[in-house]
PDB file of N, CA and C in Angstrom:
ATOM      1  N   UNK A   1    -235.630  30.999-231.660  1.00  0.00           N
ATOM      2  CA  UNK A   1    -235.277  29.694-231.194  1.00  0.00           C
ATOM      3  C   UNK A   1    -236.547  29.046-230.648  1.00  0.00           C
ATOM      4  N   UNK A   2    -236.529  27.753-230.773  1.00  0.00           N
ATOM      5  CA  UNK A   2    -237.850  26.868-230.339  1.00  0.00           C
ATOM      6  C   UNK A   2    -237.350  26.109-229.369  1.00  0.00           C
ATOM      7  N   UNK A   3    -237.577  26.084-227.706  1.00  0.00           N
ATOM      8  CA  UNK A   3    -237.197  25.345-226.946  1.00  0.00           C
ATOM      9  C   UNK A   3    -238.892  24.493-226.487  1.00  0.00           C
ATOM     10  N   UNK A   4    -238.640  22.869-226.577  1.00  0.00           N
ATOM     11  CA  UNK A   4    -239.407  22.619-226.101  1.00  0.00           C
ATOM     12  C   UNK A   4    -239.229  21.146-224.998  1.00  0.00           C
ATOM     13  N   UNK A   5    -239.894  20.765-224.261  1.00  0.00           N
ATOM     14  CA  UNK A   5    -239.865  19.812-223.190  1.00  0.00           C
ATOM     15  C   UNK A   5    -240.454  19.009-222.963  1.00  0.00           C
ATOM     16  N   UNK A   6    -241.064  17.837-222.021  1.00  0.00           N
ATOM     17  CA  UNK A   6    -241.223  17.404-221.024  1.00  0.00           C
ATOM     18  C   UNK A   6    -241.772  18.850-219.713  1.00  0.00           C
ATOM     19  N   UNK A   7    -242.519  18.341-218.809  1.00  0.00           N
ATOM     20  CA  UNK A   7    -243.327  19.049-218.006  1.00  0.00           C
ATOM     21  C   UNK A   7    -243.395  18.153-216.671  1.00  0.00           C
ATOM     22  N   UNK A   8    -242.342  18.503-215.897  1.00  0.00           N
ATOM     23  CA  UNK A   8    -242.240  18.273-214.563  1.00  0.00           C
ATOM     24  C   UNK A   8    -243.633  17.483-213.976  1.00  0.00           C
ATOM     25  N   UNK A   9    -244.563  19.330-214.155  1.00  0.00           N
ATOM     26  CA  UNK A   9    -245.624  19.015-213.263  1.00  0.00           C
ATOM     27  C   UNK A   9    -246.949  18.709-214.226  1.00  0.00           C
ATOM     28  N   UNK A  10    -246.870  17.580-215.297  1.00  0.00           N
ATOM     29  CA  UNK A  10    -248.133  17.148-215.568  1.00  0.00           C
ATOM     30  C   UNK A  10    -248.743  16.233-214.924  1.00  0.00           C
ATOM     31  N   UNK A  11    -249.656  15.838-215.461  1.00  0.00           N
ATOM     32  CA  UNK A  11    -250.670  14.873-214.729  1.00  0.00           C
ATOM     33  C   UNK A  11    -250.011  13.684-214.171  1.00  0.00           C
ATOM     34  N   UNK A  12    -249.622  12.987-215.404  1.00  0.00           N
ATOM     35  CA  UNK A  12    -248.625  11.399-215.261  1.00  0.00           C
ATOM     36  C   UNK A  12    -247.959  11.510-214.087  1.00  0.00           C
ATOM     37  N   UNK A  13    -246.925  12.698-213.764  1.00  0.00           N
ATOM     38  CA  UNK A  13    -245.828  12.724-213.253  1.00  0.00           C
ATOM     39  C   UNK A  13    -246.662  13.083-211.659  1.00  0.00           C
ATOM     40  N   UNK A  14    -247.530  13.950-211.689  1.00  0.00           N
ATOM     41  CA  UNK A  14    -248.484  14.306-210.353  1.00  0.00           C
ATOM     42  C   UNK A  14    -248.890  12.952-210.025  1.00  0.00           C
ATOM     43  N   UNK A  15    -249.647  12.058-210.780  1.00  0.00           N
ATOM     44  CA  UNK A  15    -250.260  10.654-210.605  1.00  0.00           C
ATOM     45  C   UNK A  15    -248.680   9.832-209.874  1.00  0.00           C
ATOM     46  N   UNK A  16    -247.972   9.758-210.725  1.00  0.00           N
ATOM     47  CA  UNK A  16    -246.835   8.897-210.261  1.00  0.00           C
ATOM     48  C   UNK A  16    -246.465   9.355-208.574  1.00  0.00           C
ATOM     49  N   UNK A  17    -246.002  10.279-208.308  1.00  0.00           N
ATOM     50  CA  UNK A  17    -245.561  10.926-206.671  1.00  0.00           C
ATOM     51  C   UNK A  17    -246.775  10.302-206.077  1.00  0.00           C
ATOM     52  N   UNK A  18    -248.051  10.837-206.388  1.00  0.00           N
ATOM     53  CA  UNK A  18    -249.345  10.815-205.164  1.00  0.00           C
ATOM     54  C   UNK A  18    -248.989   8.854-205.175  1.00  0.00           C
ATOM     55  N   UNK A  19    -248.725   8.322-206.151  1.00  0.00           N
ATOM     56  CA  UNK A  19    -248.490   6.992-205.490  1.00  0.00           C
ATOM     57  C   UNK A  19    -247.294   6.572-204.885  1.00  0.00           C
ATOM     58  N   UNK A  20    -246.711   7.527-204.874  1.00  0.00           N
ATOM     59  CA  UNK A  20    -245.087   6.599-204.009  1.00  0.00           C
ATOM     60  C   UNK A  20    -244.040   6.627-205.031  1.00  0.00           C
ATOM     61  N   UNK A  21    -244.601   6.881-206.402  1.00  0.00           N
ATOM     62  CA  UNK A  21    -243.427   6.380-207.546  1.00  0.00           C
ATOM     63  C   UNK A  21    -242.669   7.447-208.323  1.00  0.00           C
ATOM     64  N   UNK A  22    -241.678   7.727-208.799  1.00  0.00           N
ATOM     65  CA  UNK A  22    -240.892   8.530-209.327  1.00  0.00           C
ATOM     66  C   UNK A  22    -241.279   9.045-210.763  1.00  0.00           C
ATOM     67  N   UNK A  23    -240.714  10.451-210.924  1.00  0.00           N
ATOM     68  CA  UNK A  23    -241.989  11.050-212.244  1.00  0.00           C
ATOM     69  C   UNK A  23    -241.267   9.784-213.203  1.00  0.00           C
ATOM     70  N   UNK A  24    -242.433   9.859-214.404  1.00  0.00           N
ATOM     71  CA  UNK A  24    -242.039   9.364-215.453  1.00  0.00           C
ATOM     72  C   UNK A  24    -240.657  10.136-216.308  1.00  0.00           C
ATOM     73  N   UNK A  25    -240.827  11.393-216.223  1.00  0.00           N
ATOM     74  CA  UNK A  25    -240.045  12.451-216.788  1.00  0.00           C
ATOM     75  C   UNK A  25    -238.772  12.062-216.490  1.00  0.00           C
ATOM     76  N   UNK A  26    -238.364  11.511-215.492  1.00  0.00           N
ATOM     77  CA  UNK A  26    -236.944  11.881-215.217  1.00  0.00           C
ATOM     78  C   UNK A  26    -236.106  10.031-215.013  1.00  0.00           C
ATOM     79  N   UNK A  27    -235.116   9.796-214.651  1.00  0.00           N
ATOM     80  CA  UNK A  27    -234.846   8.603-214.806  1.00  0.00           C
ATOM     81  C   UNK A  27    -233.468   8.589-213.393  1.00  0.00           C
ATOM     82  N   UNK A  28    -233.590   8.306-212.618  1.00  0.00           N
ATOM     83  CA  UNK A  28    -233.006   8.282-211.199  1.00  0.00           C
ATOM     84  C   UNK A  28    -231.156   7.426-211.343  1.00  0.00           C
ATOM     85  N   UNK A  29    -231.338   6.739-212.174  1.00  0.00           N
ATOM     86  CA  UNK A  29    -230.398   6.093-212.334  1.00  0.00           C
ATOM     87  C   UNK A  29    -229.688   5.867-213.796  1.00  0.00           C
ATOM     88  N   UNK A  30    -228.608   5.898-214.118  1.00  0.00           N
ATOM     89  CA  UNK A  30    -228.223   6.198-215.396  1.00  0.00           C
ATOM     90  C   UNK A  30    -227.967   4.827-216.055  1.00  0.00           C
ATOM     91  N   UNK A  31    -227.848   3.537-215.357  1.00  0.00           N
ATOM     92  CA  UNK A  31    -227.802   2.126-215.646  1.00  0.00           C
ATOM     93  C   UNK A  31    -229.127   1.459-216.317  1.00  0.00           C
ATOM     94  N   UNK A  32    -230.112   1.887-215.345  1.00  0.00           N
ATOM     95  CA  UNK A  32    -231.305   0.868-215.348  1.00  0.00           C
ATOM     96  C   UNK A  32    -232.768   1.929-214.901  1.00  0.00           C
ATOM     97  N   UNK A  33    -233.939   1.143-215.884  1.00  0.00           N
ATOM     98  CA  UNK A  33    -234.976   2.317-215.739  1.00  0.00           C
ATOM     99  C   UNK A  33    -235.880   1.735-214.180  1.00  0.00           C
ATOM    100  N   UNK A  34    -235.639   2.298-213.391  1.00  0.00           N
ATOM    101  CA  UNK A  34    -236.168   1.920-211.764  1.00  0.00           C
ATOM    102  C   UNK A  34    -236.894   3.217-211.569  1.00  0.00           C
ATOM    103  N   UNK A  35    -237.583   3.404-210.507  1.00  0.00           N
ATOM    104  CA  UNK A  35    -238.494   4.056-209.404  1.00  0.00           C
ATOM    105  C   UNK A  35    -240.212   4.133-209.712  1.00  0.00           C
ATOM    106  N   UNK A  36    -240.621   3.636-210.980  1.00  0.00           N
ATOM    107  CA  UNK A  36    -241.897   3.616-211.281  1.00  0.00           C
ATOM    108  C   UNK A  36    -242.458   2.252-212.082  1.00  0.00           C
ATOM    109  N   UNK A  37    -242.710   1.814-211.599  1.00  0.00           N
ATOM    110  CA  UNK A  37    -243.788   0.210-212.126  1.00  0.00           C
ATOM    111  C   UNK A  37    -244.487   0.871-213.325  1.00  0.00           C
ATOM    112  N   UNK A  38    -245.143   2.145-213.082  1.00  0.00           N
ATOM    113  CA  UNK A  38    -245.894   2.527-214.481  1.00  0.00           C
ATOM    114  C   UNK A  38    -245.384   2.847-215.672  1.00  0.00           C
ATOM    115  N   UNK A  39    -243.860   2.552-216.110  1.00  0.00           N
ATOM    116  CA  UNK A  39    -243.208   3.073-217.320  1.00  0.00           C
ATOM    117  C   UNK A  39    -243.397   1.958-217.930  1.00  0.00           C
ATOM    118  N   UNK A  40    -243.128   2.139-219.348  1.00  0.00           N
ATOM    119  CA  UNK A  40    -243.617   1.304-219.939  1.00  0.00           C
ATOM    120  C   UNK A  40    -241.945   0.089-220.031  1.00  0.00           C
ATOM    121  N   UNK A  41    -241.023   1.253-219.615  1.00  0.00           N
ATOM    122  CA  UNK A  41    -239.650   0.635-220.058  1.00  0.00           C
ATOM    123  C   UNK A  41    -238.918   0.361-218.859  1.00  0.00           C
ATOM    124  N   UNK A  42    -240.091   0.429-217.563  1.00  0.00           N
ATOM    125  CA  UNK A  42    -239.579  -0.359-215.922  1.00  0.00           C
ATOM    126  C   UNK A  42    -238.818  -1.338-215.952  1.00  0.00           C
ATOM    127  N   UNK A  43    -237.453  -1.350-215.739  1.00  0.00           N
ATOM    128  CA  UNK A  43    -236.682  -2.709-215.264  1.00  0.00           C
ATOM    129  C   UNK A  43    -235.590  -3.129-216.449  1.00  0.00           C
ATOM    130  N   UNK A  44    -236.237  -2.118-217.531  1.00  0.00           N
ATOM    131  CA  UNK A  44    -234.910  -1.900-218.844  1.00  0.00           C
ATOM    132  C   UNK A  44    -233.645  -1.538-218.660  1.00  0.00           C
ATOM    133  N   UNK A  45    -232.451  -2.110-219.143  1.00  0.00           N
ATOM    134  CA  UNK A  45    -231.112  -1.464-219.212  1.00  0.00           C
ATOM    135  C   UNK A  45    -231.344  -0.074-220.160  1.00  0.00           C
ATOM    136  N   UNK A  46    -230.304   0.704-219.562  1.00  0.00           N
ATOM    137  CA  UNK A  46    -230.793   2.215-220.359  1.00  0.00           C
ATOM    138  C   UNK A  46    -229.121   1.814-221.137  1.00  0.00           C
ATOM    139  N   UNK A  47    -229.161   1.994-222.145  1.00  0.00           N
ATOM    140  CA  UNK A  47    -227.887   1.612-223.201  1.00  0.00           C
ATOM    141  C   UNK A  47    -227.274   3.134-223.112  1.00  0.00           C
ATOM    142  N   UNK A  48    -226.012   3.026-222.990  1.00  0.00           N
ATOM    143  CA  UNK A  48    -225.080   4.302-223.021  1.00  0.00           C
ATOM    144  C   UNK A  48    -225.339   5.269-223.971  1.00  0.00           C
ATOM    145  N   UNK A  49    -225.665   4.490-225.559  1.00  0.00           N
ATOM    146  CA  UNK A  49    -226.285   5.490-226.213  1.00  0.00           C
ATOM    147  C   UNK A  49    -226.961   6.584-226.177  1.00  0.00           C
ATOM    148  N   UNK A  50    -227.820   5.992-225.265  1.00  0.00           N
ATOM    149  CA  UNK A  50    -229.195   6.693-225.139  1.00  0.00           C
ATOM    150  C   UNK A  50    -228.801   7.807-223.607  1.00  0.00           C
ATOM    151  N   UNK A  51    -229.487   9.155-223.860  1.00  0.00           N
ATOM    152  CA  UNK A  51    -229.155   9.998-222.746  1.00  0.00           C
ATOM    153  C   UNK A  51    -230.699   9.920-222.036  1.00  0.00           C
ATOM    154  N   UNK A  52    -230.984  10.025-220.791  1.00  0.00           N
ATOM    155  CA  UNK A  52    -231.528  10.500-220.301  1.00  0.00           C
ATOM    156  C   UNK A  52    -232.057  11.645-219.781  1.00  0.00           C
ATOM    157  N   UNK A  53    -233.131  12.061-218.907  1.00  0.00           N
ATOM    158  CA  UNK A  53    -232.747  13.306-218.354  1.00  0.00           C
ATOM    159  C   UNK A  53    -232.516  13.473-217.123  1.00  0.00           C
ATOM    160  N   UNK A  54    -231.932  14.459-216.999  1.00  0.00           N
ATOM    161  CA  UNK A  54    -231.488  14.610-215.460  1.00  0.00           C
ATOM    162  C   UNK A  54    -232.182  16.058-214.919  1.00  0.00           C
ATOM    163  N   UNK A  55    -232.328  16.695-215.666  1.00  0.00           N
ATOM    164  CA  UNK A  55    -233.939  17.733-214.830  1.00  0.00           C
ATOM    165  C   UNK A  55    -234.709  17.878-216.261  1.00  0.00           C
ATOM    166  N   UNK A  56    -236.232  18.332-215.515  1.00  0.00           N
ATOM    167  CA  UNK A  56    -237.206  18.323-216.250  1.00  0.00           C
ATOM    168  C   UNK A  56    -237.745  19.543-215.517  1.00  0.00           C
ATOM    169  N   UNK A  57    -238.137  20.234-216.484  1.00  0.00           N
ATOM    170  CA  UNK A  57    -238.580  21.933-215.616  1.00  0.00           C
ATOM    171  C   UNK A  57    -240.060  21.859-215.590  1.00  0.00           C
ATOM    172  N   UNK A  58    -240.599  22.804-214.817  1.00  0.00           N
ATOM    173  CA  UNK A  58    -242.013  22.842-214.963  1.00  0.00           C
ATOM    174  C   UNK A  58    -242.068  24.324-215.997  1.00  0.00           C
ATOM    175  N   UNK A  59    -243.412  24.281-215.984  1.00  0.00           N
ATOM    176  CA  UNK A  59    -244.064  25.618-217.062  1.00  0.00           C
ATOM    177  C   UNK A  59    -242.898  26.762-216.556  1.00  0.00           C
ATOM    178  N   UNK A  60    -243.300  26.877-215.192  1.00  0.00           N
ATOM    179  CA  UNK A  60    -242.590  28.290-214.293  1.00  0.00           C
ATOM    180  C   UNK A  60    -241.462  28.391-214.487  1.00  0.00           C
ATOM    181  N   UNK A  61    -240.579  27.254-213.889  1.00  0.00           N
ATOM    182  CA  UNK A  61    -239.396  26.712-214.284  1.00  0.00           C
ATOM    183  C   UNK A  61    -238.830  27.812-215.620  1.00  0.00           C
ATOM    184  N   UNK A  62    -239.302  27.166-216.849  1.00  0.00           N
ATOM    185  CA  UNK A  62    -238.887  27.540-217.992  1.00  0.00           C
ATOM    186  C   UNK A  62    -238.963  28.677-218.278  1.00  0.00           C
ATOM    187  N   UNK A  63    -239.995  29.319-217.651  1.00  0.00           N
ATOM    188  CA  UNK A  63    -240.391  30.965-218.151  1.00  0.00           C
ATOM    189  C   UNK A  63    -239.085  31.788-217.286  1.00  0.00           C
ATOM    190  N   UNK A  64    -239.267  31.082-215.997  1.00  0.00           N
ATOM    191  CA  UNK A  64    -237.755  31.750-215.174  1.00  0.00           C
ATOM    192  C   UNK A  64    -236.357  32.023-216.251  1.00  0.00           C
ATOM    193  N   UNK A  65    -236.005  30.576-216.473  1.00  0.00           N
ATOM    194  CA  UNK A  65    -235.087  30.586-216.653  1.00  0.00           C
ATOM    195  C   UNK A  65    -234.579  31.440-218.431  1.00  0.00           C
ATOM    196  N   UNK A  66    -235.226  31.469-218.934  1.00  0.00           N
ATOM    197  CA  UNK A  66    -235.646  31.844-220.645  1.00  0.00           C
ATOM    198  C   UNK A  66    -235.610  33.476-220.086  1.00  0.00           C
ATOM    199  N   UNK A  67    -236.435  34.027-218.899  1.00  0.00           N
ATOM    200  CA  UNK A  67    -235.999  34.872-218.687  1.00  0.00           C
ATOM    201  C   UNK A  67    -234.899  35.424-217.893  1.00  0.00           C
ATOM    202  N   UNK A  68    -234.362  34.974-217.061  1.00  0.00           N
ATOM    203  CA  UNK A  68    -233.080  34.976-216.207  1.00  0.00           C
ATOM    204  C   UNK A  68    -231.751  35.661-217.833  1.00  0.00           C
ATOM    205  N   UNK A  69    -231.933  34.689-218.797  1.00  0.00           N
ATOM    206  CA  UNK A  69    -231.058  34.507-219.683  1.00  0.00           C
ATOM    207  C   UNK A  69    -231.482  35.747-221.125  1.00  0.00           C
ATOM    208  N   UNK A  70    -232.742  36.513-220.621  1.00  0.00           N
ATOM    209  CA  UNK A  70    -233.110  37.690-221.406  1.00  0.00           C
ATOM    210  C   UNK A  70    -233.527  37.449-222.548  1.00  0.00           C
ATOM    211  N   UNK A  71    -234.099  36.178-222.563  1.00  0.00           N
ATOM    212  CA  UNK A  71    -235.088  35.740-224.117  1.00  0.00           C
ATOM    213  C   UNK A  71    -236.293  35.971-223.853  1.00  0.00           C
ATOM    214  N   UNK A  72    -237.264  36.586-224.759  1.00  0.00           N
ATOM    215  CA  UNK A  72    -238.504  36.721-225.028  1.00  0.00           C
ATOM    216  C   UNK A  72    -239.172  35.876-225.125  1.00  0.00           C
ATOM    217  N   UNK A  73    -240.311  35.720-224.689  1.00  0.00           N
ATOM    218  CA  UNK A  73    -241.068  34.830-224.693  1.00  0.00           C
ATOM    219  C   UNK A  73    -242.085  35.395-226.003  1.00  0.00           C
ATOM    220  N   UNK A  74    -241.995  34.520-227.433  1.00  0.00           N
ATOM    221  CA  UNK A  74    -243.040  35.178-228.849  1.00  0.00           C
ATOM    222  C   UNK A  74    -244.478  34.713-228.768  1.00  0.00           C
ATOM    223  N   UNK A  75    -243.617  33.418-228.237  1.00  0.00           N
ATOM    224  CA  UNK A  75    -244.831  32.382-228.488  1.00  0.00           C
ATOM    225  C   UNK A  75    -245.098  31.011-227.803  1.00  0.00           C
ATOM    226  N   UNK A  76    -246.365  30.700-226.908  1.00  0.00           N
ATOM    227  CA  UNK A  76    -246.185  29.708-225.937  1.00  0.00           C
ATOM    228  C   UNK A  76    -246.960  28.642-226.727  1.00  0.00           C
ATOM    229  N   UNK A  77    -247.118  27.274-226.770  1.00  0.00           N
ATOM    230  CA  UNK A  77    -247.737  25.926-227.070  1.00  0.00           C
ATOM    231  C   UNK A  77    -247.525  24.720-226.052  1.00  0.00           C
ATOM    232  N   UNK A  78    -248.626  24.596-225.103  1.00  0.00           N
ATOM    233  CA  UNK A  78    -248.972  23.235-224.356  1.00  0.00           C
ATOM    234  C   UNK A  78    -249.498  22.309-225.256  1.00  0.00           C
ATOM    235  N   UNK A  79    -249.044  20.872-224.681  1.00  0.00           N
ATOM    236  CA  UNK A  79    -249.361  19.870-226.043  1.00  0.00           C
ATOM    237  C   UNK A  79    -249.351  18.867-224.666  1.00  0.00           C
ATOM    238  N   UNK A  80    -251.023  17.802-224.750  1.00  0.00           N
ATOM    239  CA  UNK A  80    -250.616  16.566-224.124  1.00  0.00           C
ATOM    240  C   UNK A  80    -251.332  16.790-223.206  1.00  0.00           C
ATOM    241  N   UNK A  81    -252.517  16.122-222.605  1.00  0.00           N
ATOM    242  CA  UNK A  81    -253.086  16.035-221.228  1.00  0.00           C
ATOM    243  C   UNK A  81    -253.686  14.573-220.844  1.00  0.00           C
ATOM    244  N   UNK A  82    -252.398  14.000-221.021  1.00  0.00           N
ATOM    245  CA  UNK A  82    -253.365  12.410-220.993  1.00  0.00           C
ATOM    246  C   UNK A  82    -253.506  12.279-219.355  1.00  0.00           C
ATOM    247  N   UNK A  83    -254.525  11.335-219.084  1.00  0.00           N
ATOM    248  CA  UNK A  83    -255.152  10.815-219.941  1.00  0.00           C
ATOM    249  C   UNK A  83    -256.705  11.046-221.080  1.00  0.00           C
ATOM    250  N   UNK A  84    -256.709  12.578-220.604  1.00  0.00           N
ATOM    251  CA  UNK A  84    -257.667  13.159-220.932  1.00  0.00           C
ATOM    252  C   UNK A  84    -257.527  13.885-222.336  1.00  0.00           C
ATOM    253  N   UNK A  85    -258.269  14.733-223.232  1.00  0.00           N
ATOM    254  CA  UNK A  85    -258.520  15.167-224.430  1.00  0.00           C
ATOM    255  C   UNK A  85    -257.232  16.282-224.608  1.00  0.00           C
ATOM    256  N   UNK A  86    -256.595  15.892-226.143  1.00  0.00           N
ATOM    257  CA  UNK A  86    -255.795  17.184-225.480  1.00  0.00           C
ATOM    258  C   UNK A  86    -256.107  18.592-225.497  1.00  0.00           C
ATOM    259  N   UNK A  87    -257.285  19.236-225.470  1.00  0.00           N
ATOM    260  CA  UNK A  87    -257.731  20.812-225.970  1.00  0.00           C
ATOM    261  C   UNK A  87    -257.550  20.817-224.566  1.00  0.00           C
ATOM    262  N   UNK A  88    -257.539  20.227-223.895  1.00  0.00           N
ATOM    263  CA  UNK A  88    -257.510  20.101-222.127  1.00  0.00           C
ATOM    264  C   UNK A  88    -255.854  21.055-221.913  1.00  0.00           C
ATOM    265  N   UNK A  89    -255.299  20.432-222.810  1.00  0.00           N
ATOM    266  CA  UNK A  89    -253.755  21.366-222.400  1.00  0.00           C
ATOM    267  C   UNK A  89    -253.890  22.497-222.434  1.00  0.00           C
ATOM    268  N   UNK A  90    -255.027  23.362-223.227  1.00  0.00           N
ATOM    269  CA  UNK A  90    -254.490  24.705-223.424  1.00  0.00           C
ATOM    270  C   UNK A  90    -255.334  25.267-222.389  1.00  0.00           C
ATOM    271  N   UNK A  91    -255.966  24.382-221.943  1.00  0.00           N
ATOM    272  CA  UNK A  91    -256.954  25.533-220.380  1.00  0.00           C
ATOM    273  C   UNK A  91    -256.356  25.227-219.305  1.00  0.00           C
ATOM    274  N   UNK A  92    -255.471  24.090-219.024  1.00  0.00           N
ATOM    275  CA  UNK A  92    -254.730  24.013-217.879  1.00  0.00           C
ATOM    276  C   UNK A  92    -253.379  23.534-218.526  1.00  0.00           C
ATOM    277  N   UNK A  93    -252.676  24.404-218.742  1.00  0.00           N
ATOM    278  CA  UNK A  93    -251.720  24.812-219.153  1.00  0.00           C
ATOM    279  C   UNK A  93    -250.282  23.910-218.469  1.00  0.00           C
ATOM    280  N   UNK A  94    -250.166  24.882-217.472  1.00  0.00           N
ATOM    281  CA  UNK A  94    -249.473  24.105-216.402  1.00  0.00           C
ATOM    282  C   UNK A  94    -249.386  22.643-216.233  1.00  0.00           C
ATOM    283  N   UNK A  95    -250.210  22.118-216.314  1.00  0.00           N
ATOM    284  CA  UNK A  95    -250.216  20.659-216.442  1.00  0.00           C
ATOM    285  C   UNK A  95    -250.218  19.866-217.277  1.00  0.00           C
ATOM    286  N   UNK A  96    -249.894  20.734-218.134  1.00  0.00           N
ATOM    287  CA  UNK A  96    -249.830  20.278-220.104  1.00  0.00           C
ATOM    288  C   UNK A  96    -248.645  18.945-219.657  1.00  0.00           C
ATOM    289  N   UNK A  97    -248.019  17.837-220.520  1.00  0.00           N
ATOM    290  CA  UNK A  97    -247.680  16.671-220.777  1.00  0.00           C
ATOM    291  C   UNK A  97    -246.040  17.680-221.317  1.00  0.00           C
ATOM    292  N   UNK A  98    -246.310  18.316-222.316  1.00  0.00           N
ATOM    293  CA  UNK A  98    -245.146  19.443-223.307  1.00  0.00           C
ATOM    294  C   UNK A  98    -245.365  20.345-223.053  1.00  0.00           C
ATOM    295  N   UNK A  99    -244.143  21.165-222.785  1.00  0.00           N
ATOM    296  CA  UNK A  99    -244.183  22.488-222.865  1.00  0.00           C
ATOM    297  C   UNK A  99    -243.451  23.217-224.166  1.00  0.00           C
ATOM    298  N   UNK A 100    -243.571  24.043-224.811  1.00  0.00           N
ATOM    299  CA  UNK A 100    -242.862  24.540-225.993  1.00  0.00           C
ATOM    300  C   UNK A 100    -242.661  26.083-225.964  1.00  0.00           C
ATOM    301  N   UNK A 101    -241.364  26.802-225.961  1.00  0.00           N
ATOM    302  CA  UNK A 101    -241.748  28.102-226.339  1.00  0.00           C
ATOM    303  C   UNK A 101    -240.832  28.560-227.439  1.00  0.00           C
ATOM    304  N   UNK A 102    -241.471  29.583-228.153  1.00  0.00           N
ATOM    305  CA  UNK A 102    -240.825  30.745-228.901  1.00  0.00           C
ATOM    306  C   UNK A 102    -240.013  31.299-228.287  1.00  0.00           C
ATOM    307  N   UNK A 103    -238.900  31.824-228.720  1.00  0.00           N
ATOM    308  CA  UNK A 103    -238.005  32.798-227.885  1.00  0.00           C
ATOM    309  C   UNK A 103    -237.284  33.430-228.986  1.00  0.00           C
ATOM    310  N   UNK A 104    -236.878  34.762-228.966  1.00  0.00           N
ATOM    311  CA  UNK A 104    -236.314  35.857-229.315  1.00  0.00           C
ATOM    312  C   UNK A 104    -235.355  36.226-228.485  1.00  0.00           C
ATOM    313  N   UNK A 105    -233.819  36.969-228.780  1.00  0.00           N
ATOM    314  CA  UNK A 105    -232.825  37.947-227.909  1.00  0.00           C
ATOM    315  C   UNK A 105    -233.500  39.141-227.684  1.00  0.00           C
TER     316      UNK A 105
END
């Protein structure tokens, strides 16, 4: 199985808090896109269609829980370090933009 994500604790979402504003990752309200001026879709109706998320795990997060539930971890891939280069994801990991893993029973 290939589970992959969103990353709690990347940069964007670190940048957003240290200013006062809510991660990009996540969406506070299920009506309307509020708590961050920096989205690109600030002040949008969120259409019923469309789901949001309501948690966003970090790296740790995921490895917990993948293991809690007795899946193997085969194979890991960080993707995304804006605003910087992305080869940047795979040395600081943790702060990758995506998280992706392999998993096995």
């Amino acid at each position: 199985m290939i589970i992959s994500t969103e990353n709690l604790a990347n940069l964007i979402n670190i940048f957003s808090l240290i200013c006062g504003y809510y991660p990009l990752s996540l969406d506070y309200s299920y009506k309307k896109r509020i708590g961050n001026p920096f989205s690109p879709q600030y002040g949008n109706q969120i259409e019923k269609r469309y789901l949001t998320h309501v948690k966003c795990p970090t790296a740790k997060t995921m490895i917990d829980i993948l293991d809690f539930y007795n899946l193997k971890i085969t194979n890991k891939y960080y993707n995304g370090f804006f605003p910087f280069p992305n080869f940047l994801s795979k040395i600081f990991n943790k702060y990758s933009y995506f998280i992706t893993y392999e998993v096995k029973k």
